[in-house]
N, C-alpha and C. Protein backbone atom coordinates (compact mmCIF):
# COMPACT_ATOMS: atom_id res chain seq x y z
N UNK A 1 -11.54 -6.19 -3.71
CA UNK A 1 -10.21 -6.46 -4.21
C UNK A 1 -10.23 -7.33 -5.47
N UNK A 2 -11.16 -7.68 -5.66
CA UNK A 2 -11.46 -8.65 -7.02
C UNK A 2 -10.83 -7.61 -8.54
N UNK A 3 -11.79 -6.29 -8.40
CA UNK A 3 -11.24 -5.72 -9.96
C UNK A 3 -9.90 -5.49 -9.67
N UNK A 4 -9.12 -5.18 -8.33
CA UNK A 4 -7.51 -5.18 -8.51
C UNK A 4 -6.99 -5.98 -8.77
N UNK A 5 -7.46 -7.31 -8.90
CA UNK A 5 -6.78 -8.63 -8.77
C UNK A 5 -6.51 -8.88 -10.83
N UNK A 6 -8.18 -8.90 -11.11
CA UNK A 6 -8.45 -8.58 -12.77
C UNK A 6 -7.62 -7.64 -13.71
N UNK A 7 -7.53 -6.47 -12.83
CA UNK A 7 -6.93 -4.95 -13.41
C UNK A 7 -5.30 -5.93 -13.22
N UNK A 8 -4.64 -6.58 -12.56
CA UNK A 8 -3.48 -6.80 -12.62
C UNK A 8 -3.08 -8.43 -13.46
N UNK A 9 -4.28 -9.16 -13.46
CA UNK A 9 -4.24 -10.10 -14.63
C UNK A 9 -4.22 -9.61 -15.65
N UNK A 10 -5.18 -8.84 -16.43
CA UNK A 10 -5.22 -7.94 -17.61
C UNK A 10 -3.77 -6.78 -18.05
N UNK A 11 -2.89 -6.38 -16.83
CA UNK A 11 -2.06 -5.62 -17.57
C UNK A 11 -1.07 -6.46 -17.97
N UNK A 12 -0.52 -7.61 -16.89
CA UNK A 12 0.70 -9.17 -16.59
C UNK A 12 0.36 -9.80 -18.57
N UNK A 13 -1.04 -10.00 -18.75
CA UNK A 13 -1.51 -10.22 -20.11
C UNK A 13 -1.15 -9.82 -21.09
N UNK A 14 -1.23 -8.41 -20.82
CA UNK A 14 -1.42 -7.98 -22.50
C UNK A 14 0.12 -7.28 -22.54
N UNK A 15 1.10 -6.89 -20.90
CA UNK A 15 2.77 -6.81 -21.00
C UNK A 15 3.31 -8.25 -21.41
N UNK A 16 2.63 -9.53 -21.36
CA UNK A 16 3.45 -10.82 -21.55
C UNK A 16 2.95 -10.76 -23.44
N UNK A 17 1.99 -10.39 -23.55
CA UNK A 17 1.80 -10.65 -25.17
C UNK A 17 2.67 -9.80 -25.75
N UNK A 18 3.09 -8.27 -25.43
CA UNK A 18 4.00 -7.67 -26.46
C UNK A 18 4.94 -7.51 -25.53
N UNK A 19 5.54 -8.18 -25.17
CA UNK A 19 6.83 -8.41 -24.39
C UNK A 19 7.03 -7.61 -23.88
N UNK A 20 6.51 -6.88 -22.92
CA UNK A 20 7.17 -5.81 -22.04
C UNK A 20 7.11 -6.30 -20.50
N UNK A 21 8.59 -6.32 -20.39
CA UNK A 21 9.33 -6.60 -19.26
C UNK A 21 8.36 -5.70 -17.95
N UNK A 22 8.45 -4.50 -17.75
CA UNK A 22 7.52 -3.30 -17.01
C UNK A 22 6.62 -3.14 -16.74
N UNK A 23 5.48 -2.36 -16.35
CA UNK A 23 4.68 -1.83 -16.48
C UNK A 23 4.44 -0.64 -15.82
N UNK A 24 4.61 0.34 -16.38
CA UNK A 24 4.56 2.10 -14.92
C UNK A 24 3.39 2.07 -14.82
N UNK A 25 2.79 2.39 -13.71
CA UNK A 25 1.73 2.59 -13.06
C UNK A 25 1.28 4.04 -12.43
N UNK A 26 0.21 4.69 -12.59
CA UNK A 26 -0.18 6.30 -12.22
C UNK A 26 -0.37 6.08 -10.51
N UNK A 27 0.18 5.42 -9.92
CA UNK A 27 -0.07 5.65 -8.51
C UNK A 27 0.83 6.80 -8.18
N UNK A 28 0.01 7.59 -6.69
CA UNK A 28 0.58 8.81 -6.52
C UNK A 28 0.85 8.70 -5.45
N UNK A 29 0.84 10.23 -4.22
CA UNK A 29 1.09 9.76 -3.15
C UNK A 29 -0.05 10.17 -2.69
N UNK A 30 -0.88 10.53 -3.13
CA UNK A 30 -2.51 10.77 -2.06
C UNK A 30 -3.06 9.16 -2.34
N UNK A 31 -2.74 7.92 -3.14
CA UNK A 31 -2.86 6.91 -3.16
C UNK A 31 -2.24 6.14 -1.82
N UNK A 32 -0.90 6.30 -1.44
CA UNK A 32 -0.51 6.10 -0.91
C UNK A 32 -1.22 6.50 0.84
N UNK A 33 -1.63 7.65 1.01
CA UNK A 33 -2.27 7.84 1.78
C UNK A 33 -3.45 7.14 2.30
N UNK A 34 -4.23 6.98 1.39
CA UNK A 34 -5.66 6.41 1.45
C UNK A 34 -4.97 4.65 1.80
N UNK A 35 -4.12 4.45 1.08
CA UNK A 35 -4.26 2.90 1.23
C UNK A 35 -3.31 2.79 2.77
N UNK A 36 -2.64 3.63 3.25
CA UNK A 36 -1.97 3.69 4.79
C UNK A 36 -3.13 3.46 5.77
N UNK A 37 -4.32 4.02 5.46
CA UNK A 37 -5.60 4.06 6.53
C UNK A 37 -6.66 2.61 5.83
N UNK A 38 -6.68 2.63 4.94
CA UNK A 38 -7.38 1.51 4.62
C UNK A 38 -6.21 0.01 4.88
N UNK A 39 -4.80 0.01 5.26
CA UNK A 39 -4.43 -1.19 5.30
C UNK A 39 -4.58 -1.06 7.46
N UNK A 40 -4.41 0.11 7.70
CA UNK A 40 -4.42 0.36 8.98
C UNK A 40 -6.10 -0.29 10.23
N UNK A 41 -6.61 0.12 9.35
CA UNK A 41 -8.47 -0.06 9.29
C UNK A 41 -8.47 -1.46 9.38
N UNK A 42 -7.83 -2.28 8.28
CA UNK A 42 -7.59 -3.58 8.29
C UNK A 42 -7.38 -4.41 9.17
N UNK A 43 -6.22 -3.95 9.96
CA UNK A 43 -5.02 -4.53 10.57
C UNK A 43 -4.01 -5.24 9.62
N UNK A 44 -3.11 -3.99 9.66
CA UNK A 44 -1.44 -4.98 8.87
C UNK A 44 -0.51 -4.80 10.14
N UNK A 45 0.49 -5.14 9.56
CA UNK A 45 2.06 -4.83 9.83
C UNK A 45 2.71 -3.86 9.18
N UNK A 46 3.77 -3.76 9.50
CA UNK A 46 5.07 -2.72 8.82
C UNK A 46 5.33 -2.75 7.65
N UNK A 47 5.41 -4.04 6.99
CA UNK A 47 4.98 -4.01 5.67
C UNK A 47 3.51 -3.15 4.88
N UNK A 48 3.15 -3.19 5.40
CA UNK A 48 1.46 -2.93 4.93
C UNK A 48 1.28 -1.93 4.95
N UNK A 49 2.24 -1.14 6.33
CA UNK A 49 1.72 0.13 6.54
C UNK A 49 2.63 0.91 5.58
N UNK A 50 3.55 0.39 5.21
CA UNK A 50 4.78 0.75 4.18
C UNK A 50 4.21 1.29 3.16
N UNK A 51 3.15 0.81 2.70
CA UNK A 51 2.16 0.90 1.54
C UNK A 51 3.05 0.27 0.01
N UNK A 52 3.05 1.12 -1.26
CA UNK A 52 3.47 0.10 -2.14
C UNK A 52 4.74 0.84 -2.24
N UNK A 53 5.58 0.14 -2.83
CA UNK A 53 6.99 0.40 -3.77
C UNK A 53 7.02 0.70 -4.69
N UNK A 54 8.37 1.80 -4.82
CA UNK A 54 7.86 2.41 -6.39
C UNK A 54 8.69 1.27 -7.13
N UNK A 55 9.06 0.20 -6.82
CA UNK A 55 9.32 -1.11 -7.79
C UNK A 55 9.09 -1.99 -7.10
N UNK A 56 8.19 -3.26 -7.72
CA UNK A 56 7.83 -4.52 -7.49
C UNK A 56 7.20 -4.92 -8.52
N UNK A 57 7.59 -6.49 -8.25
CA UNK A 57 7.21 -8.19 -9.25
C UNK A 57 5.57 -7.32 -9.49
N UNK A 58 4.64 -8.14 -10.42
CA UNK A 58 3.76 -7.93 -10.55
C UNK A 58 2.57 -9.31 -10.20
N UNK A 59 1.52 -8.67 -9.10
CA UNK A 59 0.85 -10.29 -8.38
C UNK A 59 0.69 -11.17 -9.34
N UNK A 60 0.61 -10.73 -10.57
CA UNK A 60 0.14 -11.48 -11.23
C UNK A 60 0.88 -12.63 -12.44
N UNK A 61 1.79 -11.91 -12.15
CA UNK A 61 2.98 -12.40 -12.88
C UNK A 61 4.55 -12.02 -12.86
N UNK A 62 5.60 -12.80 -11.43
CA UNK A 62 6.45 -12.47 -11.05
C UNK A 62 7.74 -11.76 -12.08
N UNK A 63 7.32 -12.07 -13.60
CA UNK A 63 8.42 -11.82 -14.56
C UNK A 63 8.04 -10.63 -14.90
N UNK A 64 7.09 -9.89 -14.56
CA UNK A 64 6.80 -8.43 -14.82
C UNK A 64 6.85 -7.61 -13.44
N UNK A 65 7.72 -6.52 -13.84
CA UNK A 65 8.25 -5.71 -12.79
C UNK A 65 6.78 -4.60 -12.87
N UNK A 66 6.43 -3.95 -12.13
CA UNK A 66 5.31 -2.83 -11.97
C UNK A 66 6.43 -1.85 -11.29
N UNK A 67 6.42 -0.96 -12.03
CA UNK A 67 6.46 1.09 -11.28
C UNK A 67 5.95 1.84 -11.24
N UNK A 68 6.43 2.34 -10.17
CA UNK A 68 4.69 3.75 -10.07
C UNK A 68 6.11 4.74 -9.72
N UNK A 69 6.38 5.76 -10.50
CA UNK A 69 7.28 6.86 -10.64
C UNK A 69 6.59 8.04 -9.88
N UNK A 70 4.79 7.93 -10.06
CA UNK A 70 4.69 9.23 -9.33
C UNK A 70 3.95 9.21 -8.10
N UNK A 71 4.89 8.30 -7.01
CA UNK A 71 4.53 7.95 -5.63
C UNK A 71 4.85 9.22 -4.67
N UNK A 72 5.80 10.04 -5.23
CA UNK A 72 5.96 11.59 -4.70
C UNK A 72 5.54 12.64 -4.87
N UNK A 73 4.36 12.45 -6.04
CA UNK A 73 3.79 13.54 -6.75
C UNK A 73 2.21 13.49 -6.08
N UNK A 74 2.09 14.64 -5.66
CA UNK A 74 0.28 14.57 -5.03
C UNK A 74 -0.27 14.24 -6.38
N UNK A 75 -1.55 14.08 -5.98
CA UNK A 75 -2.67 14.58 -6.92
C UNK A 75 -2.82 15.44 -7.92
N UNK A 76 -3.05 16.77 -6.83
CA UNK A 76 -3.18 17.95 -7.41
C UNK A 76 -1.81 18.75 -8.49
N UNK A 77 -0.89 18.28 -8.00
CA UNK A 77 0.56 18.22 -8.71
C UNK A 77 0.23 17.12 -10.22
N UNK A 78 -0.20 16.18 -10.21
CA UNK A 78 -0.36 15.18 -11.28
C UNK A 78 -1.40 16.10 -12.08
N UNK A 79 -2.82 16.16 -11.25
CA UNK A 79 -3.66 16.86 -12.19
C UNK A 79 -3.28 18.29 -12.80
N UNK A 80 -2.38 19.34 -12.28
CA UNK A 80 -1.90 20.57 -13.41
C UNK A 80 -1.29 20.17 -14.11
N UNK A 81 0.01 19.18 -13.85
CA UNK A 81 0.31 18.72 -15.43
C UNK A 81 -0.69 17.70 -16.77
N UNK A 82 -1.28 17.38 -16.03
CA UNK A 82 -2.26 17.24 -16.78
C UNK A 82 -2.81 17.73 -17.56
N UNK A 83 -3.22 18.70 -16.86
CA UNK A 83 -3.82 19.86 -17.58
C UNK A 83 -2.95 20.72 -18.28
N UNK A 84 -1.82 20.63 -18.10
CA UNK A 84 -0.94 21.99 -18.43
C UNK A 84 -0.67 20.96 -20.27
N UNK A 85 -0.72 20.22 -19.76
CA UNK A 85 0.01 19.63 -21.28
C UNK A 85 -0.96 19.14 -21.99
N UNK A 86 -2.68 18.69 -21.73
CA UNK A 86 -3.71 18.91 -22.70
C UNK A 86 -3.74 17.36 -22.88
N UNK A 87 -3.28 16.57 -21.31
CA UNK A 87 -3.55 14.79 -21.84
C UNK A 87 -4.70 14.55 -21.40
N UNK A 88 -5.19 13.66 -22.16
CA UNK A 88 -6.61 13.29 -21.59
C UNK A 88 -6.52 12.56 -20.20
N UNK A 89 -7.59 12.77 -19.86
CA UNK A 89 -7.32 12.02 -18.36
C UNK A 89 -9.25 11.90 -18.04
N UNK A 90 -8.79 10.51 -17.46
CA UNK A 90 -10.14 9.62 -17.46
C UNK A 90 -10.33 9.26 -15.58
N UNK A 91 -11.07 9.51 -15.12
CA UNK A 91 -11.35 9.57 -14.01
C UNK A 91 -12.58 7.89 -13.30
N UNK A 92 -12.06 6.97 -13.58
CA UNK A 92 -13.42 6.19 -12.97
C UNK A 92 -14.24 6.62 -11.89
N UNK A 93 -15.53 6.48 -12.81
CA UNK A 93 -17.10 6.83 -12.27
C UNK A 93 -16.61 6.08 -10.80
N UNK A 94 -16.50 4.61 -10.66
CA UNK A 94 -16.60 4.14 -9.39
C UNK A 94 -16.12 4.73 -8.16
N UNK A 95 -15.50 5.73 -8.72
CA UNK A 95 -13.80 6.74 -7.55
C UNK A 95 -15.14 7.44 -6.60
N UNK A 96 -16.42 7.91 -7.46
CA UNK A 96 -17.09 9.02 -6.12
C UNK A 96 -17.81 7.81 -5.03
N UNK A 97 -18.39 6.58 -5.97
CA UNK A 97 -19.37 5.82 -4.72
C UNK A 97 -18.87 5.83 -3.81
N UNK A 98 -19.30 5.70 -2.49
CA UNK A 98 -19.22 5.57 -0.40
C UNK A 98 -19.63 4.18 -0.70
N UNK A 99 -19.95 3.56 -1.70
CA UNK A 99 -20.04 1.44 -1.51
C UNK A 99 -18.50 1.20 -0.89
N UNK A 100 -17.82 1.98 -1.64
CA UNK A 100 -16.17 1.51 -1.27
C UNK A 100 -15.24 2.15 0.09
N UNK A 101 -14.75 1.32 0.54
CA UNK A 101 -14.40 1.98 1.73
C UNK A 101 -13.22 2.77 1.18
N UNK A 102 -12.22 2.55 0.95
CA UNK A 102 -11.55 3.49 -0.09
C UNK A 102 -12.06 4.84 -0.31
N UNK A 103 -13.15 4.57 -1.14
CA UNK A 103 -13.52 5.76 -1.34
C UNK A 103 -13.76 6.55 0.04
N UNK A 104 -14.36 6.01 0.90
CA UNK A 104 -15.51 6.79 2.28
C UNK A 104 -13.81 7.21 2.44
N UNK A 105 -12.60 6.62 2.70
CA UNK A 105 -11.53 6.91 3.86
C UNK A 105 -10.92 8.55 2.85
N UNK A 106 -11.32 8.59 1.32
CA UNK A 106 -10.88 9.44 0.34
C UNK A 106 -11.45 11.02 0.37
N UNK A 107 -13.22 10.31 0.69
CA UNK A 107 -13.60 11.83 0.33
C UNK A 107 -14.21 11.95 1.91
N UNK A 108 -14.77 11.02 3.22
CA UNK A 108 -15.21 11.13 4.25
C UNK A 108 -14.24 11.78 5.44
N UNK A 109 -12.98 10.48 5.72
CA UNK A 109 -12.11 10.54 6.82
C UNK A 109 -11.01 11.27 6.58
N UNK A 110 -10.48 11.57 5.19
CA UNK A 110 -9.05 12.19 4.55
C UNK A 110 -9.50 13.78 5.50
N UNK A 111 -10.50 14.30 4.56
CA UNK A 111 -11.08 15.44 4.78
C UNK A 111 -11.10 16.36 6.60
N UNK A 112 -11.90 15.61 6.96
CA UNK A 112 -11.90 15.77 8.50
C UNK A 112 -10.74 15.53 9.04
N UNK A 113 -10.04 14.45 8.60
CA UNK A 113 -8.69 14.62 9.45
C UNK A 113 -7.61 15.91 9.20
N UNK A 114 -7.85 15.84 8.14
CA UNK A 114 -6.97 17.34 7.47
C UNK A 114 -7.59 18.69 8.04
N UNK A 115 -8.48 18.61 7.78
CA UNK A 115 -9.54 19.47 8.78
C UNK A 115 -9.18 20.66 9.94
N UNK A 116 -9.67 19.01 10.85
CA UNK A 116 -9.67 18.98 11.86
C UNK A 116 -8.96 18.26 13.11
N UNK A 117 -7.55 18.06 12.34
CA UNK A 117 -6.71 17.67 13.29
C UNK A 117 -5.04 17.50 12.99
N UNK A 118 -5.21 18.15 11.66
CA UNK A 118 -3.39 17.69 11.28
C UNK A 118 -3.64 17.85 9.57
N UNK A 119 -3.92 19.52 9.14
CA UNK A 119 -3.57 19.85 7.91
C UNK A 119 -2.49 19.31 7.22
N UNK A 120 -1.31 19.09 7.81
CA UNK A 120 -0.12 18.29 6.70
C UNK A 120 -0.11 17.07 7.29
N UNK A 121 -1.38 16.62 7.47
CA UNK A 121 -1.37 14.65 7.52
C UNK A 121 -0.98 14.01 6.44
N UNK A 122 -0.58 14.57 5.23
CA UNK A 122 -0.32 13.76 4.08
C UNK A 122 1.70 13.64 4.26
N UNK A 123 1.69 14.69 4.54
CA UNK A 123 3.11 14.91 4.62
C UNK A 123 3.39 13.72 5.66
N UNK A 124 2.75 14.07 6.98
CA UNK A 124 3.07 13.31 8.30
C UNK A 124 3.15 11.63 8.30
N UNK A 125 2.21 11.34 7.31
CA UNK A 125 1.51 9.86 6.85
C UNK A 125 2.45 9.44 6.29
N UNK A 126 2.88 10.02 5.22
CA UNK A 126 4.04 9.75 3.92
C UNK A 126 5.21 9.32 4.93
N UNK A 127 5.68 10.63 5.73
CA UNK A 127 7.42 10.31 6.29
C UNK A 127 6.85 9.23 7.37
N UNK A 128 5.92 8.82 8.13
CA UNK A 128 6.05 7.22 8.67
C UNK A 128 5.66 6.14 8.11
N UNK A 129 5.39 6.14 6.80
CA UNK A 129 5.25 5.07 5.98
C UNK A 129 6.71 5.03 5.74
N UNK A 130 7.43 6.07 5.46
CA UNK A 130 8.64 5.78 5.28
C UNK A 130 9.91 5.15 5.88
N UNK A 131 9.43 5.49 7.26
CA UNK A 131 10.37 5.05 8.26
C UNK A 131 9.51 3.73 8.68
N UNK A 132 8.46 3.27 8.43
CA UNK A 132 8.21 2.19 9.05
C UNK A 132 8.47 0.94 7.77
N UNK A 133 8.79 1.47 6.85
CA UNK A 133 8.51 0.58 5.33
C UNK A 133 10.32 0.17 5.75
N UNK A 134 11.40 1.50 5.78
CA UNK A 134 12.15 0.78 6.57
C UNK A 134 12.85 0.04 7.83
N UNK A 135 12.24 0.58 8.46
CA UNK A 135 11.92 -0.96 9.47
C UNK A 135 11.96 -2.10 9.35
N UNK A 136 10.83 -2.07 8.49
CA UNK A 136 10.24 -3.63 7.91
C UNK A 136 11.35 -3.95 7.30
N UNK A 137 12.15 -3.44 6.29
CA UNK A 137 13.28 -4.03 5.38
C UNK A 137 14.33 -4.39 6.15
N UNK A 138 14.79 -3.41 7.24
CA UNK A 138 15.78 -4.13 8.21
C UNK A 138 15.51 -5.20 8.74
N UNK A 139 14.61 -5.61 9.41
CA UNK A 139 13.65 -6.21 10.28
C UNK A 139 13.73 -7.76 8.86
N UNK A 140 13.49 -7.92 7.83
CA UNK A 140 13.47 -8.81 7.61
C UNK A 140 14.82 -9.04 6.95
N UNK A 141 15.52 -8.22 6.05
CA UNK A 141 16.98 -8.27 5.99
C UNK A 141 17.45 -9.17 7.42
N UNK A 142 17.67 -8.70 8.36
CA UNK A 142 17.94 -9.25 9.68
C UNK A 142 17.61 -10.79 10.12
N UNK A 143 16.33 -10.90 9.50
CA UNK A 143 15.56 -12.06 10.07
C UNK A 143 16.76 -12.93 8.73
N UNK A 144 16.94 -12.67 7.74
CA UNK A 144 17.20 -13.53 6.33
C UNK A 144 18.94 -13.74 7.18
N UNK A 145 19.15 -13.02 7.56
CA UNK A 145 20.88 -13.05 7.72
C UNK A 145 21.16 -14.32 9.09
N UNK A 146 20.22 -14.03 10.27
CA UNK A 146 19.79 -14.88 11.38
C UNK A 146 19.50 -15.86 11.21
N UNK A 147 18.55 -16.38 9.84
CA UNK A 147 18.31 -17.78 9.99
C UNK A 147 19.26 -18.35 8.96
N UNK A 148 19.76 -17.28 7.94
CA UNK A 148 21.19 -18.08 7.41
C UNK A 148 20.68 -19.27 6.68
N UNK A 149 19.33 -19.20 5.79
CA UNK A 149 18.58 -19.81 5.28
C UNK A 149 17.83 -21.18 5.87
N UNK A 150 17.95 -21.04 7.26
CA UNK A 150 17.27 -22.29 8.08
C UNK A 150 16.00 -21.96 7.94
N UNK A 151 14.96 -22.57 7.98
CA UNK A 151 13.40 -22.07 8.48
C UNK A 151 13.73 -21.02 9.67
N UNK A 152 12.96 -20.30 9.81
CA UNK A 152 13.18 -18.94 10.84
C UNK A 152 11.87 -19.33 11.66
N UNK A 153 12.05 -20.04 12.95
CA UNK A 153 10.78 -20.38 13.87
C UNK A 153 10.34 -19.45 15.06
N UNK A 154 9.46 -18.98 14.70
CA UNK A 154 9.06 -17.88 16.17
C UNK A 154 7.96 -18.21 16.70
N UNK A 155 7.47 -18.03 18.16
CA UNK A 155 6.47 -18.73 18.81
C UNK A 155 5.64 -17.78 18.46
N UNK A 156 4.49 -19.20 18.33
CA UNK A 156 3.20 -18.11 17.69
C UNK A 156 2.02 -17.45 19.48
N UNK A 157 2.04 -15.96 18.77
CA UNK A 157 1.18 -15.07 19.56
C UNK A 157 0.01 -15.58 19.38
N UNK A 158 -1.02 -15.55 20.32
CA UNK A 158 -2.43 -15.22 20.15
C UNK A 158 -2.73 -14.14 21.05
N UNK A 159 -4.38 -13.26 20.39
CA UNK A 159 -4.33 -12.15 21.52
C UNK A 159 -5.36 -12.75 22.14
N UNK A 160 -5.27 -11.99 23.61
CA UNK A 160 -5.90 -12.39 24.65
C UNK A 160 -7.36 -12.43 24.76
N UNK A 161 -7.89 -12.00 25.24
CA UNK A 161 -9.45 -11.66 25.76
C UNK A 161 -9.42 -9.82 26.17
N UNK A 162 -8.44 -9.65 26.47
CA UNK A 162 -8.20 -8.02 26.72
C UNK A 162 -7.60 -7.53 25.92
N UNK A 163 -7.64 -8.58 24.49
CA UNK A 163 -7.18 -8.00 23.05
C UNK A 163 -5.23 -7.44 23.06
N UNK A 164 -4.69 -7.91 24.44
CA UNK A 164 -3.32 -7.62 24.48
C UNK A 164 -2.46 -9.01 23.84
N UNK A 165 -1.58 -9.03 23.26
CA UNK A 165 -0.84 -10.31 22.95
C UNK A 165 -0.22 -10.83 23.80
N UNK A 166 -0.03 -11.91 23.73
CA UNK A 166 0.94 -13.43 24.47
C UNK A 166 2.35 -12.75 24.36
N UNK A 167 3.57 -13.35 25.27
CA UNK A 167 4.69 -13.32 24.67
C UNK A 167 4.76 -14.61 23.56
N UNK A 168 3.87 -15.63 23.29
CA UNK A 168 4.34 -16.48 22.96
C UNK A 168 4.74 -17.65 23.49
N UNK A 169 4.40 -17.81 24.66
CA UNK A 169 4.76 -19.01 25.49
C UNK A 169 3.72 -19.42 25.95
N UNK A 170 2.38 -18.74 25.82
CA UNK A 170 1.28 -18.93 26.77
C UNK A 170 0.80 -20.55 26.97
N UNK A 171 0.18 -20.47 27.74
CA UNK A 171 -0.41 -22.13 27.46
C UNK A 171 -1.70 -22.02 26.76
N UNK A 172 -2.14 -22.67 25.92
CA UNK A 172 -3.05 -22.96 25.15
C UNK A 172 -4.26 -22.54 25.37
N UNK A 173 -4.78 -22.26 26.65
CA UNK A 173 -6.12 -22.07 27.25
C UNK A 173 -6.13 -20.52 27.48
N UNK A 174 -4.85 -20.34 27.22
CA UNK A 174 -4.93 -18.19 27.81
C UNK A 174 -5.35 -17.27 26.60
């Protein structure tokens, strides 16, 4: 996560030097895919599994907005126009290495799952990122309206030994 961190200092940079408010971004939705199983792999939440927004602040610098317009457009949809209109298009070498898990979940697990268990997993992936991304927005909309700007205090979970969670009340030793 380091060159994403760089790749988003470097654009916050050089949009704050010639003043651009924006920045559009080529994320697609087979991006979106890969990063649903790589935040999943992880362990997130509803947020996470939401994957990104086609508008948000930029990490690197909250006064720059980032968009990615073609979060509905596959790949293969991005690459014919590509091609159809004769733009150059630059592919990073790093995209084939298996060093990256990214990559392994891109060209290893995408594959086989499509495969061999759910040909329109991209479709399937997409509409519960969707419904779970809103979730999450109700879910904290809700939480913002409830605490009515108080601190919002919830008892903290730990998981068990049988890897199931607490309600939250447990005693310290469980």
């Amino acid at each position: 996560m380091a060159a994403r961190k760089l790749r988003h200092e470097f654009l916050a940079r050089t949009a704050a030097q010639h003043h651009f408010p924006v920045i559009a971004l080529a994320h697609h939705a087979d991006d979106q895919v890969e990063l649903f199983f790589l935040r999943l792999l992880r362990g997130t939440g509803g947020e996470g599994i939401a994957g990104m927004k086609p508008r948000s602040p930029s990490p690197a610098d909250p006064a720059i907005t980032l968009v990615r317009p073609l979060l509905d457009c596959a790949k293969t949809e991005f690459l014919a126009f590509v091609r159809e209109h004769k733009i150059a298009f630059r592919d990073d070498a790093t995209n084939a290495s298996p060093d990256f898990l990214r990559n392994r979940i891109r060209h290893e697990l995408l594959p086989l799952l499509r495969k061999n268990y759910q040909p329109g997993l991209d479709k399937t992936v997409l509409r519960l990122m969707e419904i779970v991304g809103a979730e999450a927005d109700f879910v904290s909309a809700a939480a913002g309206k409830f605490s009515a700007g108080r601190p919002l205090v919830l008892p903290i979970c730990r998981p068990r030994s049988s890897g199931r969670f607490c309600s939250g009340s447990c005693p310290p030793s469980v």
